[in-house]
PDB file of N, CA and C in Angstrom:
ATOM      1  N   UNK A   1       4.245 -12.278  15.567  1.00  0.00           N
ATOM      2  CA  UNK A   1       3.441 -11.294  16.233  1.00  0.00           C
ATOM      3  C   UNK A   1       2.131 -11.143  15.464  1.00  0.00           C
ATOM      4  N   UNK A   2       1.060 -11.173  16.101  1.00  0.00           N
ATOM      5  CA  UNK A   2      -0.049 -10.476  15.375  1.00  0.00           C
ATOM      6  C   UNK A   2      -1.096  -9.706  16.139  1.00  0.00           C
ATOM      7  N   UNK A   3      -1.558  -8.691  15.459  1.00  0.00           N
ATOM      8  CA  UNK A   3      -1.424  -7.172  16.042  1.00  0.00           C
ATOM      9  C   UNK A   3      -3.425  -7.346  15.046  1.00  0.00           C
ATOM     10  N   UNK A   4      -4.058  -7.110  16.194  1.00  0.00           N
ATOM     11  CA  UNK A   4      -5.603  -6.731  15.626  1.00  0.00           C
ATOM     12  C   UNK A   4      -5.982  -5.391  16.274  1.00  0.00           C
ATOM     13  N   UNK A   5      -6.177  -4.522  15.295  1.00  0.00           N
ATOM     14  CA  UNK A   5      -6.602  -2.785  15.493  1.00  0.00           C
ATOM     15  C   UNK A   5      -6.596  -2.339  14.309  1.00  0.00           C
ATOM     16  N   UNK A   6      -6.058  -0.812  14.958  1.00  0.00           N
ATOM     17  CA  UNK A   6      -5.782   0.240  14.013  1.00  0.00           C
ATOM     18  C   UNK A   6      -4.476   0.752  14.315  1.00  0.00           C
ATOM     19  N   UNK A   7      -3.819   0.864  13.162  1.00  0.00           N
ATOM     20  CA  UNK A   7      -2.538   1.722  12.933  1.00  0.00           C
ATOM     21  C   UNK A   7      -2.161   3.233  12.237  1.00  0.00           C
ATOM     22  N   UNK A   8      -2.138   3.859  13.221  1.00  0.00           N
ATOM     23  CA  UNK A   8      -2.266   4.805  12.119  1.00  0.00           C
ATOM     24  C   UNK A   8      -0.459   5.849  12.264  1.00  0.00           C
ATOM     25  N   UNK A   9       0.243   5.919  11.221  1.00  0.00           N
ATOM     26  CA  UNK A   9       1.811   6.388  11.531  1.00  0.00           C
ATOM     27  C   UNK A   9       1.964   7.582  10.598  1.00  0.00           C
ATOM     28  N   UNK A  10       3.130   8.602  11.243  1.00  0.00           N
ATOM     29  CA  UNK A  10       3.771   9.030  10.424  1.00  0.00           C
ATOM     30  C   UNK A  10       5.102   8.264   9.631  1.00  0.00           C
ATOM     31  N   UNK A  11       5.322   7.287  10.724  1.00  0.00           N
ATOM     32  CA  UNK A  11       6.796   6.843   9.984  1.00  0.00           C
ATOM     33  C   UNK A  11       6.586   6.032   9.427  1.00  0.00           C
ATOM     34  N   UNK A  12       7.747   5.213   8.850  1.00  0.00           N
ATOM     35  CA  UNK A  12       7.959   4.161   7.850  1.00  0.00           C
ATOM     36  C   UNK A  12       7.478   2.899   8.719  1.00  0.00           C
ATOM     37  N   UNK A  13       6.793   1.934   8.039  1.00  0.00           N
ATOM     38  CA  UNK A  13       6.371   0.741   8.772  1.00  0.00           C
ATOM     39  C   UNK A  13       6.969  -0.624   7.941  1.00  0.00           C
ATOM     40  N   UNK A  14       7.357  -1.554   8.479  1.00  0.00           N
ATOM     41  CA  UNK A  14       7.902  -3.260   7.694  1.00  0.00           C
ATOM     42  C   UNK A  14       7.033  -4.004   8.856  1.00  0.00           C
ATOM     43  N   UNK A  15       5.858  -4.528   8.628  1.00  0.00           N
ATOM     44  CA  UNK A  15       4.869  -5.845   8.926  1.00  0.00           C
ATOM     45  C   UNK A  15       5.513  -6.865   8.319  1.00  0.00           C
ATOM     46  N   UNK A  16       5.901  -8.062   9.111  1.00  0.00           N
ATOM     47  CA  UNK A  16       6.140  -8.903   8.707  1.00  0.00           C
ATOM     48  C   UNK A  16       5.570 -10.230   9.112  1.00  0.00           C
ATOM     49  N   UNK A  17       4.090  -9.859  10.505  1.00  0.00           N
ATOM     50  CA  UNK A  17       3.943 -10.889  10.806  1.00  0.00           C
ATOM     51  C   UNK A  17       2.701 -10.809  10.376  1.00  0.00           C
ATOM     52  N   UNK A  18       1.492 -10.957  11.350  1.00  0.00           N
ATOM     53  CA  UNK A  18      -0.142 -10.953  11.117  1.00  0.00           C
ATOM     54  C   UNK A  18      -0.927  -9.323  11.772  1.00  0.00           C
ATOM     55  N   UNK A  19      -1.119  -8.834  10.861  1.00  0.00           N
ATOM     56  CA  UNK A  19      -1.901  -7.646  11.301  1.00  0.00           C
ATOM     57  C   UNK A  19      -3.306  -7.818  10.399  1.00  0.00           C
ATOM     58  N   UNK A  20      -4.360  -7.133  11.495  1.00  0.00           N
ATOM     59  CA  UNK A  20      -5.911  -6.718  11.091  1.00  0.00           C
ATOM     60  C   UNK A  20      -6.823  -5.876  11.588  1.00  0.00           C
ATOM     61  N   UNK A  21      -7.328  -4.980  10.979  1.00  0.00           N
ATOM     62  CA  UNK A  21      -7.602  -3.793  11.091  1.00  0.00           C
ATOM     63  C   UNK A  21      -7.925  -3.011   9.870  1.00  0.00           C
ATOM     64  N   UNK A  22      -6.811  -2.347  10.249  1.00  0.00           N
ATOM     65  CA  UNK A  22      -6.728  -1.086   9.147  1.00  0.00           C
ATOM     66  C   UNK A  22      -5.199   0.122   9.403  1.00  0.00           C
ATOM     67  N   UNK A  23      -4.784   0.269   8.727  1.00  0.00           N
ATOM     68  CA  UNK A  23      -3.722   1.114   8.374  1.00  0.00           C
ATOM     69  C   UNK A  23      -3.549   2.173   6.925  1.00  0.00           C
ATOM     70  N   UNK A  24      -3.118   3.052   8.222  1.00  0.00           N
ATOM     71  CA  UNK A  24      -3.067   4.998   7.510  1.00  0.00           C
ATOM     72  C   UNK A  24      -1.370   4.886   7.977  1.00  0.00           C
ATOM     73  N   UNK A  25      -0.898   5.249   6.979  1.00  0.00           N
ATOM     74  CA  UNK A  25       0.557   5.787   6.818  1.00  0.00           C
ATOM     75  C   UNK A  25       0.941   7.123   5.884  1.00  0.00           C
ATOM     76  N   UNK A  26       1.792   7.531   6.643  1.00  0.00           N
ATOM     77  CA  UNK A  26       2.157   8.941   6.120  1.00  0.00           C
ATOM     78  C   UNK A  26       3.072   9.262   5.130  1.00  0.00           C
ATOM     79  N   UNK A  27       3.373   8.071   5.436  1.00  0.00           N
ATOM     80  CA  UNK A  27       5.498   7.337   4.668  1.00  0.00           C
ATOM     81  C   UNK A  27       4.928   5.969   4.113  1.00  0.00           C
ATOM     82  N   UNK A  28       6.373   4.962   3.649  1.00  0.00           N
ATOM     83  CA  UNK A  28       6.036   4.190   2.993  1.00  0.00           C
ATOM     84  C   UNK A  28       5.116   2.414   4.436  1.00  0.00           C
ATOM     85  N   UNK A  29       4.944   1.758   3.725  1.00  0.00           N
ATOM     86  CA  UNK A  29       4.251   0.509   4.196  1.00  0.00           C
ATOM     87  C   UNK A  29       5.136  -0.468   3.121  1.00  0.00           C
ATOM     88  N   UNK A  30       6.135  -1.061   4.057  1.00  0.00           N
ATOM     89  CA  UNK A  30       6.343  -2.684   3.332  1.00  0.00           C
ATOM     90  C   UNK A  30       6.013  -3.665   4.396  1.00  0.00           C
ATOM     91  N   UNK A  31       4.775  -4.672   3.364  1.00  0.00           N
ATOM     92  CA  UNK A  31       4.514  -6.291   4.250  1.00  0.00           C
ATOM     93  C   UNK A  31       5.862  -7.294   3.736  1.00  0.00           C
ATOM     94  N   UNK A  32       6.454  -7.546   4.365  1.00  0.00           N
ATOM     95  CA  UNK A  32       7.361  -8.409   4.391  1.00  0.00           C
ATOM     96  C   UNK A  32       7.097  -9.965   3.872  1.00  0.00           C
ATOM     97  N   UNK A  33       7.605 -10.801   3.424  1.00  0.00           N
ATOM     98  CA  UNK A  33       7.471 -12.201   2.571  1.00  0.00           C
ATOM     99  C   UNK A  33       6.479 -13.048   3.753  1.00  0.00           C
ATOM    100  N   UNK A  34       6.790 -12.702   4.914  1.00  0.00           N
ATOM    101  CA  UNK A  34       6.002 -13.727   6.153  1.00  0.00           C
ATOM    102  C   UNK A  34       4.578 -12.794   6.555  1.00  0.00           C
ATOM    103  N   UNK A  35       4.625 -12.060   5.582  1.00  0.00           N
ATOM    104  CA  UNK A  35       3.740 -10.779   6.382  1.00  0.00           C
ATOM    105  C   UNK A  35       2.004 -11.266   5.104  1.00  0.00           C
ATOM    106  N   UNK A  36       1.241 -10.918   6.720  1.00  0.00           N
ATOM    107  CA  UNK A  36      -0.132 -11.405   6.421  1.00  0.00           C
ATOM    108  C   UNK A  36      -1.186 -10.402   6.980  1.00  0.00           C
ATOM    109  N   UNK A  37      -1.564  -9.544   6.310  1.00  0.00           N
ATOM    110  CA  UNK A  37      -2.712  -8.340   6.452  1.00  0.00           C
ATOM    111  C   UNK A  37      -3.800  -8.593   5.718  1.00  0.00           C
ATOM    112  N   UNK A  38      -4.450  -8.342   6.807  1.00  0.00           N
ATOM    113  CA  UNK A  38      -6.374  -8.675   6.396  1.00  0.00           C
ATOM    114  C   UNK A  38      -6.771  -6.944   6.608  1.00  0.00           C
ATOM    115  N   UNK A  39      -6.594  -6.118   6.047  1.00  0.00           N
ATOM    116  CA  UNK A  39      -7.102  -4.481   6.390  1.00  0.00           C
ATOM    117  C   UNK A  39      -7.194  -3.683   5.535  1.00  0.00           C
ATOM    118  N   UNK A  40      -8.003  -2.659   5.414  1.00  0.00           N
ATOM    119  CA  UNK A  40      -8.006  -1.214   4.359  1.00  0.00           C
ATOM    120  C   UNK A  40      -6.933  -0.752   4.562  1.00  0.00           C
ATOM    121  N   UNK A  41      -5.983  -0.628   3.537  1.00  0.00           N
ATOM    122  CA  UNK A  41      -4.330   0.137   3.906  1.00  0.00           C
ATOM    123  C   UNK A  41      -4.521   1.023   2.883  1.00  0.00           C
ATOM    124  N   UNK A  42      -4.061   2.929   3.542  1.00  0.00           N
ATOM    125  CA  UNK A  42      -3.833   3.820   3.174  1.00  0.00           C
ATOM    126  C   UNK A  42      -2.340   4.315   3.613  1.00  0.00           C
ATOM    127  N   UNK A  43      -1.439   4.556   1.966  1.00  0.00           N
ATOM    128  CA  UNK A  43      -0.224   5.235   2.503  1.00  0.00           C
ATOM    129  C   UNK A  43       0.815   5.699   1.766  1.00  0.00           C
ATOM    130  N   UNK A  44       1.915   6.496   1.440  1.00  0.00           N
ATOM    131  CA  UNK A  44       2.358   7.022   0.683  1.00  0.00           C
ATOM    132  C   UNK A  44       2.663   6.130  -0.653  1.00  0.00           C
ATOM    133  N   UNK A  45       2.979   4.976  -0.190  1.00  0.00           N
ATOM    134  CA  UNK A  45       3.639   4.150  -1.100  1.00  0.00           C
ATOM    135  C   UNK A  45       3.837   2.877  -0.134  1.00  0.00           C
ATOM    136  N   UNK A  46       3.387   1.589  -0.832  1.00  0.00           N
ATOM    137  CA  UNK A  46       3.185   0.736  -0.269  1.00  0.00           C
ATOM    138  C   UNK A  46       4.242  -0.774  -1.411  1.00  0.00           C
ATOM    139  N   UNK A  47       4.618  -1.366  -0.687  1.00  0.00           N
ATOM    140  CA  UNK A  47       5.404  -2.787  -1.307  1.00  0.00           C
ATOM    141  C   UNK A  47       4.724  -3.799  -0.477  1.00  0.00           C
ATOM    142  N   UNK A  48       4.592  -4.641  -1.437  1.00  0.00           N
ATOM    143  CA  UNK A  48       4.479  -5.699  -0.917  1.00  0.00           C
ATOM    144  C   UNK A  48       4.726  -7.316  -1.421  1.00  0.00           C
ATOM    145  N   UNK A  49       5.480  -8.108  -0.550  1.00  0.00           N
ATOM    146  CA  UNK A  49       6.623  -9.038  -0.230  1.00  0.00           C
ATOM    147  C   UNK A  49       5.516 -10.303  -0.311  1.00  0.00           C
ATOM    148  N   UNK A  50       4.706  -9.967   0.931  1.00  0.00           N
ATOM    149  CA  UNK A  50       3.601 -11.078   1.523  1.00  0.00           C
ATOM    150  C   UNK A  50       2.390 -10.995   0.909  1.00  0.00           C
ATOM    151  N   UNK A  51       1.286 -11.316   1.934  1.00  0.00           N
ATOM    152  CA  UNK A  51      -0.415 -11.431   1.144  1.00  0.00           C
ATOM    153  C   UNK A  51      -0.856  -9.838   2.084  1.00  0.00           C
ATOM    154  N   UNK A  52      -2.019  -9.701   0.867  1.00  0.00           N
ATOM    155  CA  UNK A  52      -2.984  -8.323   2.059  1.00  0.00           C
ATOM    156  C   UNK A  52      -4.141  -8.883   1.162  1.00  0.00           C
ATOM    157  N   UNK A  53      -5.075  -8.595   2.199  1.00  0.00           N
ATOM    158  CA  UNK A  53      -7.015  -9.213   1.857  1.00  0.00           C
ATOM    159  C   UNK A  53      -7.105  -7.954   2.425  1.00  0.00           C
ATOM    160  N   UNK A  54      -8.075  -6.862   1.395  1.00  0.00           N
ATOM    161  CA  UNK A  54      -8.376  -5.689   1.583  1.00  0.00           C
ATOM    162  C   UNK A  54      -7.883  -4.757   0.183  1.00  0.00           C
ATOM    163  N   UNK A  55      -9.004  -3.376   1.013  1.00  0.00           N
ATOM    164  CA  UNK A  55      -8.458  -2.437  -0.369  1.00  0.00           C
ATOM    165  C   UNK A  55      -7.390  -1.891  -0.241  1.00  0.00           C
ATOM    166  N   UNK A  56      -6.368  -1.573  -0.810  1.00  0.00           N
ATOM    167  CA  UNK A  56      -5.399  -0.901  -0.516  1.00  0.00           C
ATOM    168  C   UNK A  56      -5.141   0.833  -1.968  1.00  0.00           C
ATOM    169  N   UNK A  57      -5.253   1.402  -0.554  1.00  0.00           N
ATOM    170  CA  UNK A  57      -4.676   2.950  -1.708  1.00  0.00           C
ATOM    171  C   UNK A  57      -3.425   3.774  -1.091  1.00  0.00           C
ATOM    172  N   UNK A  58      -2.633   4.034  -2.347  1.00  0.00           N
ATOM    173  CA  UNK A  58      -1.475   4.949  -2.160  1.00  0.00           C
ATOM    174  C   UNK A  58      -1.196   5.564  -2.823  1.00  0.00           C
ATOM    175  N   UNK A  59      -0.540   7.096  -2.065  1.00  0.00           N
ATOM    176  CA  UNK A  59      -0.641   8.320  -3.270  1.00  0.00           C
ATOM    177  C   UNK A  59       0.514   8.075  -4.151  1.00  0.00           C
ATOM    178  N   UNK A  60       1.256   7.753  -3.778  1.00  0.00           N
ATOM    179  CA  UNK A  60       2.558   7.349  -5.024  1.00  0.00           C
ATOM    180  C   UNK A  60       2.781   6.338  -5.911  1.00  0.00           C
ATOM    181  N   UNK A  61       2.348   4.760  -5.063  1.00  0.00           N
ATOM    182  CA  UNK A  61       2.542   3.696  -5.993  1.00  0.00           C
ATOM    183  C   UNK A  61       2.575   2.576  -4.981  1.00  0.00           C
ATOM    184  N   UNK A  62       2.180   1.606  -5.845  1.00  0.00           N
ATOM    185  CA  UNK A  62       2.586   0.032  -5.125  1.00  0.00           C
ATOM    186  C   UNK A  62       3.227  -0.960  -5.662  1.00  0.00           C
ATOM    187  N   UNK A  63       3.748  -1.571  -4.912  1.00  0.00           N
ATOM    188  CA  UNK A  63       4.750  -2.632  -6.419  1.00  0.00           C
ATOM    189  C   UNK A  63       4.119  -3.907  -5.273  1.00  0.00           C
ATOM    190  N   UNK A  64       4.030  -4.582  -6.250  1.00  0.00           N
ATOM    191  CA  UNK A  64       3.694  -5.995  -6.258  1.00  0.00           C
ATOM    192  C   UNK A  64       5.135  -6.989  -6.652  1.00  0.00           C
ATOM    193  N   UNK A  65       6.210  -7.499  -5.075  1.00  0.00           N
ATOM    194  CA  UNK A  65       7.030  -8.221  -5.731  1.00  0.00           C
ATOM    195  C   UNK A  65       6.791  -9.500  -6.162  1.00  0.00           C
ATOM    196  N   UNK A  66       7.295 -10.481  -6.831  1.00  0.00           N
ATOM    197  CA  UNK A  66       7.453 -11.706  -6.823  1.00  0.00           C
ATOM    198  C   UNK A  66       7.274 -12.309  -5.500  1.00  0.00           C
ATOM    199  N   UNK A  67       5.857 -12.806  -5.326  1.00  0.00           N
ATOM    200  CA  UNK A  67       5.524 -14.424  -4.453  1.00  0.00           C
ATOM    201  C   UNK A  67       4.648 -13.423  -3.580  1.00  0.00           C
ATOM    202  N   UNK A  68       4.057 -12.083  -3.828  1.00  0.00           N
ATOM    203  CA  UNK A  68       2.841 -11.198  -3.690  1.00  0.00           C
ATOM    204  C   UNK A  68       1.999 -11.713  -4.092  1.00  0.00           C
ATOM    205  N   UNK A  69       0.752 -11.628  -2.789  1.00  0.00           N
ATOM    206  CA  UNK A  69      -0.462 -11.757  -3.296  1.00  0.00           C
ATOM    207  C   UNK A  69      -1.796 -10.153  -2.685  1.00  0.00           C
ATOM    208  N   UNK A  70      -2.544  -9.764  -3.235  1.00  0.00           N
ATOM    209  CA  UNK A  70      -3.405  -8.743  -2.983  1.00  0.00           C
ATOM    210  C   UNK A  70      -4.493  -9.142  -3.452  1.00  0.00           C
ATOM    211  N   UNK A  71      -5.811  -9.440  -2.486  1.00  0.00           N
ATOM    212  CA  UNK A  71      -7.219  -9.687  -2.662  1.00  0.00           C
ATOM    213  C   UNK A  71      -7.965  -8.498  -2.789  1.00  0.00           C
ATOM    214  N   UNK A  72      -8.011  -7.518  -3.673  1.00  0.00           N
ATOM    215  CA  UNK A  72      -8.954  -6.236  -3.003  1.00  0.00           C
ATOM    216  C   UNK A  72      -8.818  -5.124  -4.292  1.00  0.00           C
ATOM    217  N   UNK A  73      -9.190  -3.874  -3.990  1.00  0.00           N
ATOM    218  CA  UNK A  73      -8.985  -2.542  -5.071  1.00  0.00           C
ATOM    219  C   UNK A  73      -8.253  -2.160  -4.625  1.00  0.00           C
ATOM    220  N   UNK A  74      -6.617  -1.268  -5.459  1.00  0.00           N
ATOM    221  CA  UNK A  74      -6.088  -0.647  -5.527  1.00  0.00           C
ATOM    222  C   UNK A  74      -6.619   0.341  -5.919  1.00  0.00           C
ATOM    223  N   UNK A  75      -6.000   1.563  -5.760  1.00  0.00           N
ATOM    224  CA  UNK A  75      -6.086   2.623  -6.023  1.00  0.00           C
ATOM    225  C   UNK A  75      -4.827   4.032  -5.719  1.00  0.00           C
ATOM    226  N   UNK A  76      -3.813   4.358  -6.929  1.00  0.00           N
ATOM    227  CA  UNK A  76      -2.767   4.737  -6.553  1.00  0.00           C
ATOM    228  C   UNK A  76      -2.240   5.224  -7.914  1.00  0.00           C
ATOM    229  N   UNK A  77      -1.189   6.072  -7.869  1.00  0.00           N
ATOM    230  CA  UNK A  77      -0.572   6.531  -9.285  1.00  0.00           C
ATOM    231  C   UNK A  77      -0.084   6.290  -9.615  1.00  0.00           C
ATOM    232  N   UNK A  78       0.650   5.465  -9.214  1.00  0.00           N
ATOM    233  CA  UNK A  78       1.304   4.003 -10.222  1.00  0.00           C
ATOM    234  C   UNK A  78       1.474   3.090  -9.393  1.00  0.00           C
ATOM    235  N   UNK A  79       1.523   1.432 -10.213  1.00  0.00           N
ATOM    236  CA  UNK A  79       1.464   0.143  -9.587  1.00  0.00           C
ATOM    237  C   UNK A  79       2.488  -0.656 -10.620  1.00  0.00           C
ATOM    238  N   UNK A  80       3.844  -0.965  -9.895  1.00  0.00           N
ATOM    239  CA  UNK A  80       4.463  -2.348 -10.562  1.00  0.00           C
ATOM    240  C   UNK A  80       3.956  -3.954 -10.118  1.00  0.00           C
ATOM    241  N   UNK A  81       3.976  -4.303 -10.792  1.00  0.00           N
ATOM    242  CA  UNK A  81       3.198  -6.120 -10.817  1.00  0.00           C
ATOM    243  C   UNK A  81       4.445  -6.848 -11.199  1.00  0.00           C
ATOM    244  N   UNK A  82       5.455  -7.507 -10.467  1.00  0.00           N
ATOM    245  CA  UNK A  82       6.146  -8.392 -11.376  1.00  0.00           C
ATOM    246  C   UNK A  82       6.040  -9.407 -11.175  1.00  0.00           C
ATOM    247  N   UNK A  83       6.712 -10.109 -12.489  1.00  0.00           N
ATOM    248  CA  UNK A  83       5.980 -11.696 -12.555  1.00  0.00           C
ATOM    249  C   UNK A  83       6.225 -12.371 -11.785  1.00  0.00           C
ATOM    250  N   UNK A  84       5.216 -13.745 -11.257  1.00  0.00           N
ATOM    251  CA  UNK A  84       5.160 -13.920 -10.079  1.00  0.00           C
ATOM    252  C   UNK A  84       4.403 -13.471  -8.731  1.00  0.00           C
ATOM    253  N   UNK A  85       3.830 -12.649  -8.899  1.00  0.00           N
ATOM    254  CA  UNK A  85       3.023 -11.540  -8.091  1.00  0.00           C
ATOM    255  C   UNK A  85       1.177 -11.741  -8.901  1.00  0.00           C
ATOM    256  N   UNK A  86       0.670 -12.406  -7.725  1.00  0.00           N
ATOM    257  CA  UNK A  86      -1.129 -11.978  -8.000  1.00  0.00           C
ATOM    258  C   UNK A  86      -1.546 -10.996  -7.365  1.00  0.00           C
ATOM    259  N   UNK A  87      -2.927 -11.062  -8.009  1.00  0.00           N
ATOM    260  CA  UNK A  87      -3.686  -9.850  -7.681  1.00  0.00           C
ATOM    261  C   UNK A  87      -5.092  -9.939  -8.220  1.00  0.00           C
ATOM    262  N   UNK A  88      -5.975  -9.720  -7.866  1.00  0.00           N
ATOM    263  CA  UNK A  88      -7.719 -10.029  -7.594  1.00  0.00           C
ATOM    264  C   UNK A  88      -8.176  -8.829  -7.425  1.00  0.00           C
ATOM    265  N   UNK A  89      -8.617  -7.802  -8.332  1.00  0.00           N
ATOM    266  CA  UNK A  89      -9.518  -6.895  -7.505  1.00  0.00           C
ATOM    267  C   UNK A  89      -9.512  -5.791  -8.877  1.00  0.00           C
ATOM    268  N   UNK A  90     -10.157  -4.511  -8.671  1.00  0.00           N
ATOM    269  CA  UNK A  90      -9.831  -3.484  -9.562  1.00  0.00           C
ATOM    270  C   UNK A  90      -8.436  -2.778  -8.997  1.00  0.00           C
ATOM    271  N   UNK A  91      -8.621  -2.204  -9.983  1.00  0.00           N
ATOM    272  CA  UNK A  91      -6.953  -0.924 -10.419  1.00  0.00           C
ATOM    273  C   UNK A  91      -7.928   0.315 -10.850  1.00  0.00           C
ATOM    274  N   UNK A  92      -7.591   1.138  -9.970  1.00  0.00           N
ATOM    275  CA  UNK A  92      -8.406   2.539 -10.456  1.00  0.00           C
ATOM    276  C   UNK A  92      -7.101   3.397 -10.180  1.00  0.00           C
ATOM    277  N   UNK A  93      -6.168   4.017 -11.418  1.00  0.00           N
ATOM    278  CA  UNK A  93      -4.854   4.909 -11.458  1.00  0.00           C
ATOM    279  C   UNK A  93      -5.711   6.234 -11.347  1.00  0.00           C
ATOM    280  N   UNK A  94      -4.991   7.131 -10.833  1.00  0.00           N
ATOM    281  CA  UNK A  94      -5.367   8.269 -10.260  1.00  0.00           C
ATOM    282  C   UNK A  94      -4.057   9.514 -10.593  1.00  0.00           C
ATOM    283  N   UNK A  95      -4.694  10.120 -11.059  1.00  0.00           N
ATOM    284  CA  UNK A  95      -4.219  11.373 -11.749  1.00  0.00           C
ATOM    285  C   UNK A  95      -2.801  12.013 -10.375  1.00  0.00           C
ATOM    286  N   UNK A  96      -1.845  12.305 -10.729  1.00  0.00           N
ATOM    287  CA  UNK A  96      -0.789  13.463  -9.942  1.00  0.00           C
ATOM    288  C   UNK A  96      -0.975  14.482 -10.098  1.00  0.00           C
ATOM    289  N   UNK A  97      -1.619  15.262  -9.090  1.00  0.00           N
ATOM    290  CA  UNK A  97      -2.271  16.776  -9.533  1.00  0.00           C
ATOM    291  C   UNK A  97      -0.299  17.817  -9.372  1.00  0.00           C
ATOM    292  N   UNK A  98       0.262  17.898 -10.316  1.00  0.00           N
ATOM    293  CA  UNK A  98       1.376  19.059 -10.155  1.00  0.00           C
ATOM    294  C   UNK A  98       1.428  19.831  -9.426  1.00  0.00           C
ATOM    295  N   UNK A  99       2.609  19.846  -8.468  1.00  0.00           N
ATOM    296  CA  UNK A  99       2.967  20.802  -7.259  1.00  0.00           C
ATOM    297  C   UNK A  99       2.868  22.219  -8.438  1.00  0.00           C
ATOM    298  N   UNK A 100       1.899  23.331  -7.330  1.00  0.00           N
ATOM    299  CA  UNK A 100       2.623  24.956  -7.937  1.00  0.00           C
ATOM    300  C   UNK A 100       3.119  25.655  -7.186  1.00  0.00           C
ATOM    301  N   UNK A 101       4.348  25.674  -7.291  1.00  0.00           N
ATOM    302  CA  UNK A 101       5.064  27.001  -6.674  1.00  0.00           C
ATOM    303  C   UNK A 101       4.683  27.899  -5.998  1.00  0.00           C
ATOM    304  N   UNK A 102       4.979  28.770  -5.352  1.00  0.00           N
ATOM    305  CA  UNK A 102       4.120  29.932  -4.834  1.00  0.00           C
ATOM    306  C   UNK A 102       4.746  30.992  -5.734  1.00  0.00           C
ATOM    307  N   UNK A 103       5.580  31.002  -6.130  1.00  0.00           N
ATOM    308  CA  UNK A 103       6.267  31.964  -7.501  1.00  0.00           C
ATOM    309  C   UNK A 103       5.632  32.066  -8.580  1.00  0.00           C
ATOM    310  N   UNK A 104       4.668  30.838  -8.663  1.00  0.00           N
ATOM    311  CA  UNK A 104       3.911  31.046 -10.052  1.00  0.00           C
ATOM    312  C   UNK A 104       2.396  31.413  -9.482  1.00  0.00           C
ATOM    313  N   UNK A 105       2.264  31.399  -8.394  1.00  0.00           N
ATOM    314  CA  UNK A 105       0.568  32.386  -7.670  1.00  0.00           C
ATOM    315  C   UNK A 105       1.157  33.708  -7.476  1.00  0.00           C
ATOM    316  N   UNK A 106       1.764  34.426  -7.362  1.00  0.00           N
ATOM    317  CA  UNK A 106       1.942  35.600  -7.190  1.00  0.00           C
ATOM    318  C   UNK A 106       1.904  36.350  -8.857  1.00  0.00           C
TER     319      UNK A 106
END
């Protein structure tokens, strides 16, 4: 399948074929080992299996598995790389601003 637009979800997404565009997720984003994205991807937490050409940012983290490739800037609060896994671009880590309670504003 390959899918040229925009995606934009609350739910969980697995790409595994050809998407281009751009993608906003609310939940996690896994590209799958056959999976081939050319797009700006924004989303909670992102894996990735296959290739992405583009920037990609997520508020939680991205892991880079074995036989991953990523052309572009990350940007996210944490990133695993394991070996086996490329990557081309900057890494800009970004601070977790701490949930406050409403018990501790009162």
């Amino acid at each position: 399948m390959r899918i040229v637009g925009e995606i934009t979800s609350d739910e969980e997404l697995y790409v595994d074929g050809e998407m281009e565009g751009s993608l906003e997720l609310r939940n996690r984003l896994t590209i799958g080992p056959t999976g081939k994205v050319k797009a700006n991807i924004k989303a909670h937490e992102v894996i990735v299996f296959g290739s992405v050409r583009g920037n990609v940012e997520a508020e939680h983290r991205i892991s880079l598995r074995a036989g991953a490739t990523i052309v572009g800037d990350i940007k996210t609060a944490g990133i695993v790389i394991e070996d086996g896994a490329y990557f081309k671009g900057g890494i800009d880590i970004s601070k977790t601003e701490p949930v406050k309670s409403a018990a501790a504003k009162g």
